[in-house]
PDB file of N, CA and C in Angstrom:
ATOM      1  N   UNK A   1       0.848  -1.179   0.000  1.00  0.00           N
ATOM      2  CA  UNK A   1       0.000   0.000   0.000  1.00  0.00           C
ATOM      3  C   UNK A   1       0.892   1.240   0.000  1.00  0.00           C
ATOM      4  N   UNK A   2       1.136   2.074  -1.012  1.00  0.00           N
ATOM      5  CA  UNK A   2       2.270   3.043  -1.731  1.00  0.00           C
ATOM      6  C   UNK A   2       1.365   4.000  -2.017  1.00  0.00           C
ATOM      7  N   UNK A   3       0.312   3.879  -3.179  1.00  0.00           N
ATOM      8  CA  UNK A   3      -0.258   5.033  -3.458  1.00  0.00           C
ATOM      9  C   UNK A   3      -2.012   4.989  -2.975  1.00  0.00           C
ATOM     10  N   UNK A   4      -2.343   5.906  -2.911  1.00  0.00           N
ATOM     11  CA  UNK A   4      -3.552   6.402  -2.309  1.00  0.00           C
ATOM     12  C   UNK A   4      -4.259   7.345  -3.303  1.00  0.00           C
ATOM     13  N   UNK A   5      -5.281   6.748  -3.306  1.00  0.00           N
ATOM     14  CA  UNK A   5      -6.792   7.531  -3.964  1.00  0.00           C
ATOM     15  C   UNK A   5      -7.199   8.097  -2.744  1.00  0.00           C
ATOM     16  N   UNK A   6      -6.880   9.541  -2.868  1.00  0.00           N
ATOM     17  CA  UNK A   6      -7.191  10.221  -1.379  1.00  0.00           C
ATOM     18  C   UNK A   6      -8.651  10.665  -1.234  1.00  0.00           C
ATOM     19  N   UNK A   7      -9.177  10.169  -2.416  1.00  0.00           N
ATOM     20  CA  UNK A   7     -10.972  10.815  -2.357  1.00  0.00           C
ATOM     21  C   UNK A   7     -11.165   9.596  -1.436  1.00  0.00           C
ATOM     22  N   UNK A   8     -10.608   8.066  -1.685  1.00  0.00           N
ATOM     23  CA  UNK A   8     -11.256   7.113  -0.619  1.00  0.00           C
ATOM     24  C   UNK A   8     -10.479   6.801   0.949  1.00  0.00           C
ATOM     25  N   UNK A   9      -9.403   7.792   0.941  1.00  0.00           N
ATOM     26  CA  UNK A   9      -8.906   7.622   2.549  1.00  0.00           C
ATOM     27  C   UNK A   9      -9.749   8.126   3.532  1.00  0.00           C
ATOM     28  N   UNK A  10     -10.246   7.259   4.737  1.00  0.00           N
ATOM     29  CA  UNK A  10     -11.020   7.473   6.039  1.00  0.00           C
ATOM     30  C   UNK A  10      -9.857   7.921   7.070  1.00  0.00           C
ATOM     31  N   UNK A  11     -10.626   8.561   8.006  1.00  0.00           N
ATOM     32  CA  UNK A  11      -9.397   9.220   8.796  1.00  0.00           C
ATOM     33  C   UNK A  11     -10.698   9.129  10.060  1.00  0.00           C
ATOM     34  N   UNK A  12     -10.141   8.281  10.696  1.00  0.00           N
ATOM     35  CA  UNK A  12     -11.127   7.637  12.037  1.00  0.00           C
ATOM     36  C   UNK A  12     -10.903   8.903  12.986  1.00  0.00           C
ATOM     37  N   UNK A  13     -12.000   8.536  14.281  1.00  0.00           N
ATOM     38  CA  UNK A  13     -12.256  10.442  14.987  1.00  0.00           C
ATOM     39  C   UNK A  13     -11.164   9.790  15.723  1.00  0.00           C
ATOM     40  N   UNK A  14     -10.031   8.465  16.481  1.00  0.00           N
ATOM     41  CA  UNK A  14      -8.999   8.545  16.890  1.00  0.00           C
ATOM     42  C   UNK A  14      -7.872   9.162  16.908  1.00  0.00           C
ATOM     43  N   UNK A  15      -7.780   9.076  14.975  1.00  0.00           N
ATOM     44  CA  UNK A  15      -6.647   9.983  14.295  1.00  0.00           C
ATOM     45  C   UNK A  15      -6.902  10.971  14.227  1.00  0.00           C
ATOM     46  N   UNK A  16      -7.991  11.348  13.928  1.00  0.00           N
ATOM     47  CA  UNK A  16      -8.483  13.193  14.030  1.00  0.00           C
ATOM     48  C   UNK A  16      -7.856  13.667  15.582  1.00  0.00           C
ATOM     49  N   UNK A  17      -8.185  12.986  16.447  1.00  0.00           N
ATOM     50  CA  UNK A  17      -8.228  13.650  18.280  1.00  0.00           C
ATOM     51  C   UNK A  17      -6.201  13.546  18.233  1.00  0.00           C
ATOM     52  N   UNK A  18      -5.797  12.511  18.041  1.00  0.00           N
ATOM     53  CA  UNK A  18      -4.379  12.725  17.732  1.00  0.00           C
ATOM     54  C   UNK A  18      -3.825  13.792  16.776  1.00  0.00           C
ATOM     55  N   UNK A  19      -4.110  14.040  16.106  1.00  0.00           N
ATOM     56  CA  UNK A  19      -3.505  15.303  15.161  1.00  0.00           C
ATOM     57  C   UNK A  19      -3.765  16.152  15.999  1.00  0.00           C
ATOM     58  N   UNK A  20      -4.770  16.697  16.544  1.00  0.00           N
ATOM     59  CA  UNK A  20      -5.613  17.794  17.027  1.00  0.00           C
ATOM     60  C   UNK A  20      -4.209  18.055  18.177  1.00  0.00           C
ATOM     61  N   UNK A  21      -4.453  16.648  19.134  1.00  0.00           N
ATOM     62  CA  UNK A  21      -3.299  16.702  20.331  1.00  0.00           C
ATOM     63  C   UNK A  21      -2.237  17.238  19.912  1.00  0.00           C
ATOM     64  N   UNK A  22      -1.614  16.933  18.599  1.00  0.00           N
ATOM     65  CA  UNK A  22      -0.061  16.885  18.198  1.00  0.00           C
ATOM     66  C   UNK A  22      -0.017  17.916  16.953  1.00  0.00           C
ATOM     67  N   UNK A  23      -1.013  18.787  17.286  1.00  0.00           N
ATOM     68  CA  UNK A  23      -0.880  19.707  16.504  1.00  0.00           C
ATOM     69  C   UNK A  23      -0.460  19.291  15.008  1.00  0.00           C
ATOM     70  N   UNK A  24      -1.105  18.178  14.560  1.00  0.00           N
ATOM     71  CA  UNK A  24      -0.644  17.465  12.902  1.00  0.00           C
ATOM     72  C   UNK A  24      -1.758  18.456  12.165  1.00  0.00           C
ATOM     73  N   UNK A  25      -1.208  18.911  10.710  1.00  0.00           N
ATOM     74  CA  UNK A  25      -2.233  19.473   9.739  1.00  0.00           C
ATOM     75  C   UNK A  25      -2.633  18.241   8.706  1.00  0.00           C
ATOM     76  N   UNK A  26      -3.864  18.051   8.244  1.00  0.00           N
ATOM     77  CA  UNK A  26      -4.455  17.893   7.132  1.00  0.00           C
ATOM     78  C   UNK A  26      -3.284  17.450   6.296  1.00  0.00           C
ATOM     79  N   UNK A  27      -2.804  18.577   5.951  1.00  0.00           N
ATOM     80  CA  UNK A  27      -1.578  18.654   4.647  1.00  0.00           C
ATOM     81  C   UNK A  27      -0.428  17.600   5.447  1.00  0.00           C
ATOM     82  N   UNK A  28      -0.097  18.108   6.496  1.00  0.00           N
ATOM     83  CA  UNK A  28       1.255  17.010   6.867  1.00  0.00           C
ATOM     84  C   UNK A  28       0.895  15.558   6.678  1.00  0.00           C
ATOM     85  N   UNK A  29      -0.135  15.209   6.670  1.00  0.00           N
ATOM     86  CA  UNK A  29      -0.867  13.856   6.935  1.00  0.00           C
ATOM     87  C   UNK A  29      -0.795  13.284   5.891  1.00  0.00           C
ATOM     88  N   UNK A  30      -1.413  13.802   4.474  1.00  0.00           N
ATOM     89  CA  UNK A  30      -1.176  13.942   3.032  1.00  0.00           C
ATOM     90  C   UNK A  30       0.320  13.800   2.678  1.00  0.00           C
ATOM     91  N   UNK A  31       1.256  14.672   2.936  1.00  0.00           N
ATOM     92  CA  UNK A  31       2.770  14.632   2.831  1.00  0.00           C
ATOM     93  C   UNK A  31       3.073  12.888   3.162  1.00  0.00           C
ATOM     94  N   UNK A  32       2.805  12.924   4.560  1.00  0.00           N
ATOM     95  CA  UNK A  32       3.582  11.519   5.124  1.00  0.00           C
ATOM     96  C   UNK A  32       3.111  10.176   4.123  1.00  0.00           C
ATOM     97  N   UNK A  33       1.819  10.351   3.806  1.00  0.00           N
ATOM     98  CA  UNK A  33       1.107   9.214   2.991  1.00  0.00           C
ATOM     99  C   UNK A  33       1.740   9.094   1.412  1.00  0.00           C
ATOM    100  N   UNK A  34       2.080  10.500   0.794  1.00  0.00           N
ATOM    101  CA  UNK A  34       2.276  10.920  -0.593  1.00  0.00           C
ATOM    102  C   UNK A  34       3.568  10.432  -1.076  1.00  0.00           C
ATOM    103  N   UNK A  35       4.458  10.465   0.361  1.00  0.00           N
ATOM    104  CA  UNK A  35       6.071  10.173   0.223  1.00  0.00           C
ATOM    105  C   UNK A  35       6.129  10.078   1.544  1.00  0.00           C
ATOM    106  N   UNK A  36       6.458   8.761   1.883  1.00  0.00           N
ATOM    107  CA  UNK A  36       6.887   8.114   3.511  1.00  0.00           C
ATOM    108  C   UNK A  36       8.192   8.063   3.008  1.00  0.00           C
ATOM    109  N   UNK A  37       9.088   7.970   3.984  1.00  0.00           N
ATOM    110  CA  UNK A  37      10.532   7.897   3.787  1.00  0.00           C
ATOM    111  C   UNK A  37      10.854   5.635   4.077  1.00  0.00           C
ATOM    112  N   UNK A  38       9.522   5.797   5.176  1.00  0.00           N
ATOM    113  CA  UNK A  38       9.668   4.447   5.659  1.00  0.00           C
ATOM    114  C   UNK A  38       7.838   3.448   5.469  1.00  0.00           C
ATOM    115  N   UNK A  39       7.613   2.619   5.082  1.00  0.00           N
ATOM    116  CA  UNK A  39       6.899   2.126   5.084  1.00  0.00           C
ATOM    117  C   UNK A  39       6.904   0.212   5.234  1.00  0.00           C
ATOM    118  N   UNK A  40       6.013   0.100   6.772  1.00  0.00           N
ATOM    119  CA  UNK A  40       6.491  -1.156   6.987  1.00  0.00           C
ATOM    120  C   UNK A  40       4.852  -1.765   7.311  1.00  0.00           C
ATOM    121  N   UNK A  41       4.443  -3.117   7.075  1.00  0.00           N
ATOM    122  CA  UNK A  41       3.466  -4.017   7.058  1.00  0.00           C
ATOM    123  C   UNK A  41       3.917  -4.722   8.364  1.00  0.00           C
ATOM    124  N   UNK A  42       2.313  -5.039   9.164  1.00  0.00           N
ATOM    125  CA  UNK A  42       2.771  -5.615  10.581  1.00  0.00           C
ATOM    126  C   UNK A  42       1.199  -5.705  10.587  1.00  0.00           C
ATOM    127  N   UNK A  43       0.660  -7.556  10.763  1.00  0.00           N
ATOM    128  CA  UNK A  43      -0.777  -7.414  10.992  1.00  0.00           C
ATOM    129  C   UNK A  43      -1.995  -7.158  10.503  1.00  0.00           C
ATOM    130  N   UNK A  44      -1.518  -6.805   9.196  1.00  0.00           N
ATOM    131  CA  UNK A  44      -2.358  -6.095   8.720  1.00  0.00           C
ATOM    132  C   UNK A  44      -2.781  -4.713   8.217  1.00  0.00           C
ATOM    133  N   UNK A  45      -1.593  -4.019   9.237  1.00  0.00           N
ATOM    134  CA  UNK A  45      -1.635  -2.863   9.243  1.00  0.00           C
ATOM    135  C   UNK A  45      -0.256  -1.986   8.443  1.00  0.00           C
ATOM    136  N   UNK A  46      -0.200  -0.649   8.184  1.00  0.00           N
ATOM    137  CA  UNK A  46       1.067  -0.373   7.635  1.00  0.00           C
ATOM    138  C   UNK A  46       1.151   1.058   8.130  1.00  0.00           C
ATOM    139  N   UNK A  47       2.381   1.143   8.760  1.00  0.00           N
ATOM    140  CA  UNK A  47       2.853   2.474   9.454  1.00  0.00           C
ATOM    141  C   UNK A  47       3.955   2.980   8.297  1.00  0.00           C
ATOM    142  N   UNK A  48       3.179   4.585   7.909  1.00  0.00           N
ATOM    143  CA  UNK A  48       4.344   5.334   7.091  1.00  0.00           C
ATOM    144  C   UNK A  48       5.318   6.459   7.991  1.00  0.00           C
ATOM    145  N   UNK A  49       6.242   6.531   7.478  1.00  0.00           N
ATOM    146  CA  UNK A  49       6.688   7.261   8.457  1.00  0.00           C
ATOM    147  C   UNK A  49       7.446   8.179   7.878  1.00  0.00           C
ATOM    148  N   UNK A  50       7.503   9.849   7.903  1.00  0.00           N
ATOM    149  CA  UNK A  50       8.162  10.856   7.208  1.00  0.00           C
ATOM    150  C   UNK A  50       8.535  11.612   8.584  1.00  0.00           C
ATOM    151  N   UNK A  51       9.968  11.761   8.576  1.00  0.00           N
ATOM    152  CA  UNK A  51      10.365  12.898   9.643  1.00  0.00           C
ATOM    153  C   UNK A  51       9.825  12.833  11.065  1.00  0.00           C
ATOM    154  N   UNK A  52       9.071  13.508  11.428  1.00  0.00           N
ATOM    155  CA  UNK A  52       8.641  13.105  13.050  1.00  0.00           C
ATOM    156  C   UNK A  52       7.340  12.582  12.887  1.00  0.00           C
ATOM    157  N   UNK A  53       6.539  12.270  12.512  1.00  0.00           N
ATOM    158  CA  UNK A  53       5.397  11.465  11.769  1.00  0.00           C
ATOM    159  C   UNK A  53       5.382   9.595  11.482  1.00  0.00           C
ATOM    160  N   UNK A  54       4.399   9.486  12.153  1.00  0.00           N
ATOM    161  CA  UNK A  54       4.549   8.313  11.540  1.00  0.00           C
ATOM    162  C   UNK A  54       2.483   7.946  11.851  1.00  0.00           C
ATOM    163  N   UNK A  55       2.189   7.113  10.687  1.00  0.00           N
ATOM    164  CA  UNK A  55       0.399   6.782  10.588  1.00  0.00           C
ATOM    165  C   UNK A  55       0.748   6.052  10.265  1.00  0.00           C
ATOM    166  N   UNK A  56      -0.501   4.954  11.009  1.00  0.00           N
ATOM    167  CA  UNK A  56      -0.779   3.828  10.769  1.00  0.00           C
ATOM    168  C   UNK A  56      -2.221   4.024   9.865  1.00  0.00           C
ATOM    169  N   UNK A  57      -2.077   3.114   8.998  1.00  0.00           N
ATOM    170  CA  UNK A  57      -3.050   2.448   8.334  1.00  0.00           C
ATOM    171  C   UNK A  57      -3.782   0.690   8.134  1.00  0.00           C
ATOM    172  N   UNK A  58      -4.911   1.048   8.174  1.00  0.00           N
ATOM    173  CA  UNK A  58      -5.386  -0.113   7.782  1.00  0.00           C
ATOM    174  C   UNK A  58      -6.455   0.033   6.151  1.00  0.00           C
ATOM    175  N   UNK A  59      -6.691  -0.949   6.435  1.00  0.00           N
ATOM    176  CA  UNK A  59      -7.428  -1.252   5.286  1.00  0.00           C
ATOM    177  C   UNK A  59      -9.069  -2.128   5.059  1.00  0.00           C
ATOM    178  N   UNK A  60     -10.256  -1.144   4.865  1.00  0.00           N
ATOM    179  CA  UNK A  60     -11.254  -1.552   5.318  1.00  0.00           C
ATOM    180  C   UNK A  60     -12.031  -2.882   4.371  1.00  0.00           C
ATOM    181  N   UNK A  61     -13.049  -3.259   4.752  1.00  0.00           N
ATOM    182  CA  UNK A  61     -13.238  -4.619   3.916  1.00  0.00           C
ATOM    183  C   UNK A  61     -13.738  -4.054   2.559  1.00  0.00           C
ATOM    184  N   UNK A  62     -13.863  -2.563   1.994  1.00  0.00           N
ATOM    185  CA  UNK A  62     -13.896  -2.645   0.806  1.00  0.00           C
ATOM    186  C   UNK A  62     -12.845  -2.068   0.134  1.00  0.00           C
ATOM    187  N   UNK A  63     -11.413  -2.154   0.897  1.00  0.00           N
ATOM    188  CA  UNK A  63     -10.156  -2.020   0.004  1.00  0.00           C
ATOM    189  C   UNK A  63     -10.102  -0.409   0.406  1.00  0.00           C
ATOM    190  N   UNK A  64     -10.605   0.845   1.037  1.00  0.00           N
ATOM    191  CA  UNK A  64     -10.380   1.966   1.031  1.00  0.00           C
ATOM    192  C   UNK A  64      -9.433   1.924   2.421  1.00  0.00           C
ATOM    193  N   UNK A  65      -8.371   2.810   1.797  1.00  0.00           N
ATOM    194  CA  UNK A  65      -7.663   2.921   3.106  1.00  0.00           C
ATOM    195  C   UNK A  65      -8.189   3.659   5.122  1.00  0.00           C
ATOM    196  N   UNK A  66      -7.711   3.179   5.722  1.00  0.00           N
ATOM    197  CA  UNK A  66      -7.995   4.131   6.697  1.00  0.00           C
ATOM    198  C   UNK A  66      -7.126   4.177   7.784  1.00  0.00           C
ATOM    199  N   UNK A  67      -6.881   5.684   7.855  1.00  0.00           N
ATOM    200  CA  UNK A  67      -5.954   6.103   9.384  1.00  0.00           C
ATOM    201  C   UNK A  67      -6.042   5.992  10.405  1.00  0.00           C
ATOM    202  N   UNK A  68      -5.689   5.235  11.252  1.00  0.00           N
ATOM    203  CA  UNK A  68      -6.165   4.767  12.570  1.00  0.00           C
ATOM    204  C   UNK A  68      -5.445   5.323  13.267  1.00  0.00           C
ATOM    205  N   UNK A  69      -4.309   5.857  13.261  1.00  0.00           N
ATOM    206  CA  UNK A  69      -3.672   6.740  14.123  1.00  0.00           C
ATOM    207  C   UNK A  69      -2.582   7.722  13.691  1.00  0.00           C
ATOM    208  N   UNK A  70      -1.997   8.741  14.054  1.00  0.00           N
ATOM    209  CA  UNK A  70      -0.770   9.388  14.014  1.00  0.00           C
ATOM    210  C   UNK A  70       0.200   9.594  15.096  1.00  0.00           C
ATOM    211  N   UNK A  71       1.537   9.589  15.201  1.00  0.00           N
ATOM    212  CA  UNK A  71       1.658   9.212  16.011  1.00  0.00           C
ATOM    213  C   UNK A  71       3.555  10.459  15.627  1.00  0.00           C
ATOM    214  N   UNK A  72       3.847  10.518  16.770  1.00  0.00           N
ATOM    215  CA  UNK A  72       5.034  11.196  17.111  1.00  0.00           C
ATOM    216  C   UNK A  72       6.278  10.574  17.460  1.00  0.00           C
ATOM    217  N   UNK A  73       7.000  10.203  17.024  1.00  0.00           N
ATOM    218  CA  UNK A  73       8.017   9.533  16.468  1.00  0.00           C
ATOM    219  C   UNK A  73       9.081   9.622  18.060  1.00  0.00           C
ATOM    220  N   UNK A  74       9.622  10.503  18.356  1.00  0.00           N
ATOM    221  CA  UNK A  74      10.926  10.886  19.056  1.00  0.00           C
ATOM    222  C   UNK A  74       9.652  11.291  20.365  1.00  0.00           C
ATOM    223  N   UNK A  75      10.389  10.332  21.488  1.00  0.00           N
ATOM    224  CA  UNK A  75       9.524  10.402  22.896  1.00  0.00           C
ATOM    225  C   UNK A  75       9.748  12.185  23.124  1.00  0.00           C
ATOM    226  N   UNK A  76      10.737  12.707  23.059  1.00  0.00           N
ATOM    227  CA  UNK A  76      11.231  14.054  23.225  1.00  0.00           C
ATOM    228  C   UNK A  76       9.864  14.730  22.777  1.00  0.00           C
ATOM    229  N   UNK A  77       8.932  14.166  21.426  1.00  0.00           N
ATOM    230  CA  UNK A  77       8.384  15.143  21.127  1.00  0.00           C
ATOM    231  C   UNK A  77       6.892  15.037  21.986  1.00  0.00           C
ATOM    232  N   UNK A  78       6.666  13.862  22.728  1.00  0.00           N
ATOM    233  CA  UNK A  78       5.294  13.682  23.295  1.00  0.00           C
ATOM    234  C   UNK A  78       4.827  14.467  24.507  1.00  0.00           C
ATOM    235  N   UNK A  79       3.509  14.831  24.590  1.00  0.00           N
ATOM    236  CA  UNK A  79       2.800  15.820  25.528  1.00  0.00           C
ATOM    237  C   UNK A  79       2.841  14.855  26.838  1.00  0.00           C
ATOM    238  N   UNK A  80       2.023  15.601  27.749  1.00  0.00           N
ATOM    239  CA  UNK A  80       1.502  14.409  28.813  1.00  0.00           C
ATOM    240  C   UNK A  80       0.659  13.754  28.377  1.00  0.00           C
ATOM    241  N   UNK A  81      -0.476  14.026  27.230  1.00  0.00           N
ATOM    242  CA  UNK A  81      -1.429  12.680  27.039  1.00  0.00           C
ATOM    243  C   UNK A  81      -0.582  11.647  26.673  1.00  0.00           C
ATOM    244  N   UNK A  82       0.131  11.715  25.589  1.00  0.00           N
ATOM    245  CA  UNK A  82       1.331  10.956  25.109  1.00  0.00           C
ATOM    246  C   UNK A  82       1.560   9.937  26.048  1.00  0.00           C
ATOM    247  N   UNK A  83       2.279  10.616  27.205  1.00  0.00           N
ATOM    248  CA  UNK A  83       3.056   9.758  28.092  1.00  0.00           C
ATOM    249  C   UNK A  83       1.915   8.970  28.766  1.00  0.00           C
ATOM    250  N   UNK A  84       0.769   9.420  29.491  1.00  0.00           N
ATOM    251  CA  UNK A  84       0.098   8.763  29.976  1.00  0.00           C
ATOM    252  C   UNK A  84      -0.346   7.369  29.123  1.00  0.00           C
ATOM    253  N   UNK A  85      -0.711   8.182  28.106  1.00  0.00           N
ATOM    254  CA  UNK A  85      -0.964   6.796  27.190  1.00  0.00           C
ATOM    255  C   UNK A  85       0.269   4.952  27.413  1.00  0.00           C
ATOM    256  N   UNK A  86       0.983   5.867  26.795  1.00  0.00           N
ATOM    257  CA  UNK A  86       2.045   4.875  26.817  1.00  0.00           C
ATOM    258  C   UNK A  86       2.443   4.017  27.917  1.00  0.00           C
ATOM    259  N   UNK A  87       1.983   4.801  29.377  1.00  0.00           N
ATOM    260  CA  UNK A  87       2.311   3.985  30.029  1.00  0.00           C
ATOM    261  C   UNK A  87       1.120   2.895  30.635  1.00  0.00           C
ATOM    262  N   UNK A  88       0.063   3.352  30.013  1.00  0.00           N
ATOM    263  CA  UNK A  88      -0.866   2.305  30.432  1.00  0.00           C
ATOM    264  C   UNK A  88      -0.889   0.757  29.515  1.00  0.00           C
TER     265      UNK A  88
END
């Protein structure tokens, strides 16, 4: 999963509330998907990853992609939700 028909990418209200947290734009989200530097398959799922960015994707049962999360690469860059998260 490389290229994207972005009229059919879903962007779940998880990944929305994460951008929001991590201050991610629309456009950066687009960038990371358009040209990942890193793209790896695990499960089912595939995390791209550009610069401090990294989304996971899945893939719904009619083949349209969807963002299930975004996520901040370098612990340096995480808030306290961040951390709390992580440590649960």
């Amino acid at each position: 999963m490389t290229a994207f028909d972005f009229a059919r990418v879903r962007v779940t209200s998880r990944a929305w509330d994460a951008m929001k947290r991590r201050d991610v734009a629309p456009e950066d989200l687009a960038d990371v998907l358009r040209a990942p530097d890193v793209a790896e398959s695990h499960n089912g799922r595939t995390r791209f990853v550009r610069g401090p960015l990294a989304v996971v994707v899945a893939v719904d049962p009619d083949g349209a992609p969807v963002v299930v999360t975004v996520l901040l690469r370098s612990r340096a860059q995480w808030g306290d939700d961040d951390t709390i998260r992580r440590a649960c």
